[in-house]
C-alpha atoms as a PDB file:
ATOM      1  CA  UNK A   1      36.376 148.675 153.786  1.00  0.00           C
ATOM      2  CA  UNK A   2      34.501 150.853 151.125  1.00  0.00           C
ATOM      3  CA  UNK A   3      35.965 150.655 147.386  1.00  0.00           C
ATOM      4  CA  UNK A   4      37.063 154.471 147.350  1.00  0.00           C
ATOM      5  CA  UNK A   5      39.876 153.276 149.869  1.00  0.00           C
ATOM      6  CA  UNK A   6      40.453 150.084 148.706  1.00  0.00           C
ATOM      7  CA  UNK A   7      41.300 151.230 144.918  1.00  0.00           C
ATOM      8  CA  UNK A   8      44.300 153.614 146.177  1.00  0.00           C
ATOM      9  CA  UNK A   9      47.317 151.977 145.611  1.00  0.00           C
ATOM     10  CA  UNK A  10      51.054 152.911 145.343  1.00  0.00           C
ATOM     11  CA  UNK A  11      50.729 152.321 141.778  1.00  0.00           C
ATOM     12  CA  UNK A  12      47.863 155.413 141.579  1.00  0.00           C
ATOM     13  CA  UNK A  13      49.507 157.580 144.147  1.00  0.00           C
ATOM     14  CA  UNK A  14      52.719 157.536 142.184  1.00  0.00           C
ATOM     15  CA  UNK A  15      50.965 158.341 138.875  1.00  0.00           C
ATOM     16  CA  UNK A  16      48.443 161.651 140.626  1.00  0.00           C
ATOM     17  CA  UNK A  17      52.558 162.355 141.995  1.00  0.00           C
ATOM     18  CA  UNK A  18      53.888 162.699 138.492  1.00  0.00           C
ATOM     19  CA  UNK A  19      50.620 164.726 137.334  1.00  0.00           C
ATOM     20  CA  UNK A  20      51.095 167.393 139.869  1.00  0.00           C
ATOM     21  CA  UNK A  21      54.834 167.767 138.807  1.00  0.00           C
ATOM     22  CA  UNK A  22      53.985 167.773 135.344  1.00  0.00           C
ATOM     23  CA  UNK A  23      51.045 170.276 135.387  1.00  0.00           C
ATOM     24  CA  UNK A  24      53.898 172.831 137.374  1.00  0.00           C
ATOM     25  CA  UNK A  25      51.575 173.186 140.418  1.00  0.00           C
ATOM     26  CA  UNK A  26      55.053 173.068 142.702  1.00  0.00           C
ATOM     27  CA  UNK A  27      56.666 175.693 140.659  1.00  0.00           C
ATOM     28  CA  UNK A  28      53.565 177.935 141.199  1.00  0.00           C
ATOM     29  CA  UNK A  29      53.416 177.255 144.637  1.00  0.00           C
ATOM     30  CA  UNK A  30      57.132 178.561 144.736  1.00  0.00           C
ATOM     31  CA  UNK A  31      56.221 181.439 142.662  1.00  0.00           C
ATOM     32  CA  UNK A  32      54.167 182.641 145.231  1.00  0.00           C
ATOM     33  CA  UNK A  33      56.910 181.751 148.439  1.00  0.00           C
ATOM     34  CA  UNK A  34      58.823 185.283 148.821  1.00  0.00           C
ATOM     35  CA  UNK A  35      63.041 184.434 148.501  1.00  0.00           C
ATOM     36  CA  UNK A  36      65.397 184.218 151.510  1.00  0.00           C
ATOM     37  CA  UNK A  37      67.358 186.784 150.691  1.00  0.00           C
ATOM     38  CA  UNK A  38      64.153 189.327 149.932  1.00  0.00           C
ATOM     39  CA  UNK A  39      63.012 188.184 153.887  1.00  0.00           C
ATOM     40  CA  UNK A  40      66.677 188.986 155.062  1.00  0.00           C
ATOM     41  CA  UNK A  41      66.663 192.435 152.836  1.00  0.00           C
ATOM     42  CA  UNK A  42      63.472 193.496 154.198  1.00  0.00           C
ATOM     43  CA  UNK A  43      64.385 192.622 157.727  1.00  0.00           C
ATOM     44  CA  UNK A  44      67.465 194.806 157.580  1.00  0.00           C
ATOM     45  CA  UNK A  45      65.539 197.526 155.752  1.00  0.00           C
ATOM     46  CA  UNK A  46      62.830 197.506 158.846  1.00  0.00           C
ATOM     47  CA  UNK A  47      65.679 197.297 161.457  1.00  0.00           C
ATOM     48  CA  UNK A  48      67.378 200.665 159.558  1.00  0.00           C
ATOM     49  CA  UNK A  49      64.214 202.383 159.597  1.00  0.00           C
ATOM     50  CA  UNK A  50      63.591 202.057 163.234  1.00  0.00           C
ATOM     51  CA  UNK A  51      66.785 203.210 164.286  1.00  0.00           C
ATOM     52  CA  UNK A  52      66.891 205.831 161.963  1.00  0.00           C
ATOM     53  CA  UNK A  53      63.656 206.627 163.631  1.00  0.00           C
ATOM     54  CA  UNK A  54      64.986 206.498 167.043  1.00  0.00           C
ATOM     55  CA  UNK A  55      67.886 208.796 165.968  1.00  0.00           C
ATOM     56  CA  UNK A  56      65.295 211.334 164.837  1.00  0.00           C
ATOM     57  CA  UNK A  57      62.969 211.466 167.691  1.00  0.00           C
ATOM     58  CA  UNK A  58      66.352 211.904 169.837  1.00  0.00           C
ATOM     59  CA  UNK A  59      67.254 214.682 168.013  1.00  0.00           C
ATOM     60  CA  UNK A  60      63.987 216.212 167.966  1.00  0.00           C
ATOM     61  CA  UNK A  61      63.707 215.988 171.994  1.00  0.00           C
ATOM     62  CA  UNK A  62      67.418 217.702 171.527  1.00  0.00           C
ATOM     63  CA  UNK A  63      66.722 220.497 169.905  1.00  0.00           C
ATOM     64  CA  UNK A  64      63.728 221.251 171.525  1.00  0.00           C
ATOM     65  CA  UNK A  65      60.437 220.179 169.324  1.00  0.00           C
ATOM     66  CA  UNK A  66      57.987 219.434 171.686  1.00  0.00           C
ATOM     67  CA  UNK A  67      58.457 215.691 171.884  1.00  0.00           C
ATOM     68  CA  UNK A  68      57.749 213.227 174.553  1.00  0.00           C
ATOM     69  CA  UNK A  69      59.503 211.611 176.646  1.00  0.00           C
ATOM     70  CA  UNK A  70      58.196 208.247 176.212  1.00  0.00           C
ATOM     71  CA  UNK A  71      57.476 208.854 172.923  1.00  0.00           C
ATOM     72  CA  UNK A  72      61.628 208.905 172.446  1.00  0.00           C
ATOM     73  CA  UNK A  73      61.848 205.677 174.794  1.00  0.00           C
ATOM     74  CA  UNK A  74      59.451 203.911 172.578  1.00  0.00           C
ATOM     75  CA  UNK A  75      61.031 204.205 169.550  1.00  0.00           C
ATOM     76  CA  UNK A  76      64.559 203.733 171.155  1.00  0.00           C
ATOM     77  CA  UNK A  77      63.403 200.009 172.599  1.00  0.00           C
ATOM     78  CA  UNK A  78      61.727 199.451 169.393  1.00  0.00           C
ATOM     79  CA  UNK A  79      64.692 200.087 167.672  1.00  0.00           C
ATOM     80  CA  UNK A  80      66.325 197.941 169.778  1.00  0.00           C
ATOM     81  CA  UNK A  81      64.034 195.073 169.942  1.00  0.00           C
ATOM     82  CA  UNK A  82      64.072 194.979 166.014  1.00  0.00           C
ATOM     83  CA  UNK A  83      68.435 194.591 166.426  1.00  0.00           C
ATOM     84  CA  UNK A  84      68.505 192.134 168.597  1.00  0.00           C
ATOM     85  CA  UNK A  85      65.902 189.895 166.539  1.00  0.00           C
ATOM     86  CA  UNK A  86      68.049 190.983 163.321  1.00  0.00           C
ATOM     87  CA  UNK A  87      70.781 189.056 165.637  1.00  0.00           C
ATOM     88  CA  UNK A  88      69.237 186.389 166.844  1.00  0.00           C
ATOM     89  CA  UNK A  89      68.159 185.611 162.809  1.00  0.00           C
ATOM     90  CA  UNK A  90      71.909 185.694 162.167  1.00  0.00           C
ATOM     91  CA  UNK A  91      73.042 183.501 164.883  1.00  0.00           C
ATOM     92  CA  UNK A  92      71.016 180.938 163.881  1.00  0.00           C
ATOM     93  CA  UNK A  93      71.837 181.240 160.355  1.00  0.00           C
ATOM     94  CA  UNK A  94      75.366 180.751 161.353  1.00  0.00           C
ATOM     95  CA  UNK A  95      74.882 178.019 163.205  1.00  0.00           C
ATOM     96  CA  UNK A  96      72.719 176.427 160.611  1.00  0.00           C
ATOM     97  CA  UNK A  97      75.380 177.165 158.399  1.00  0.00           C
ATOM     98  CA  UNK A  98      78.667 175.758 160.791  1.00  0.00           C
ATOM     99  CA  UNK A  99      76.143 172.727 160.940  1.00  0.00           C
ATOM    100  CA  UNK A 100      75.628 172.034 157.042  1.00  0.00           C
ATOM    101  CA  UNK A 101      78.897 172.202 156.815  1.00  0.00           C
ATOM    102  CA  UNK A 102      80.135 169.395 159.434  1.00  0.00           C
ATOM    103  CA  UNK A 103      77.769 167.239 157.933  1.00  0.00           C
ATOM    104  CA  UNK A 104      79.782 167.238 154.236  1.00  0.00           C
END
């Protein structure tokens, strides 16, 4: 075996562990990490937006803009692609949740 490897102990590992902590190099790599509930915000922001956008290009095929037909479909299974991921997110959140709590 070469030196390099055979001068890492547990001793030395523990001691570069405590370095990192101390020189806040894990609280700047959760600096950077966006928040759950700014990912859950954002998701429901996106999923409003698309059905609001769906809505519109309904109305506009309505009332007689010239709007296509597939244009409207498009934005209507977009719309509800983006829902039914929104749901899925939840479910599992809830059963994540019913799961944490069985365990206490």
């Amino acid at each position: 075996m070469s030196d390099a490897i055979t001068g890492i102990s547990a001793e030395s590992l523990l001691q570069a562990t405590e370095q990192l902590k101390e020189s806040g190099s894990e609280s700047r790599i959760n600096d950077r990490a966006p928040e759950f509930q700014e990912m859950l915000n954002k998701l429901i922001t996106e999923v409003d937006q698309a059905q609001k956008e769906a809505d519109q290009s309904i109305q506009n095929l309505a009332s007689g803009d010239p709007t296509s037909i597939q244009d409207v479909v498009m934005k209507m299974e977009e719309a509800d692609l983006a829902f039914k991921l929104m749901k899925e997110v939840r479910d599992k959140l809830i059963t994540a949740y019913k799961e944490t709590i069985s365990m206490s």
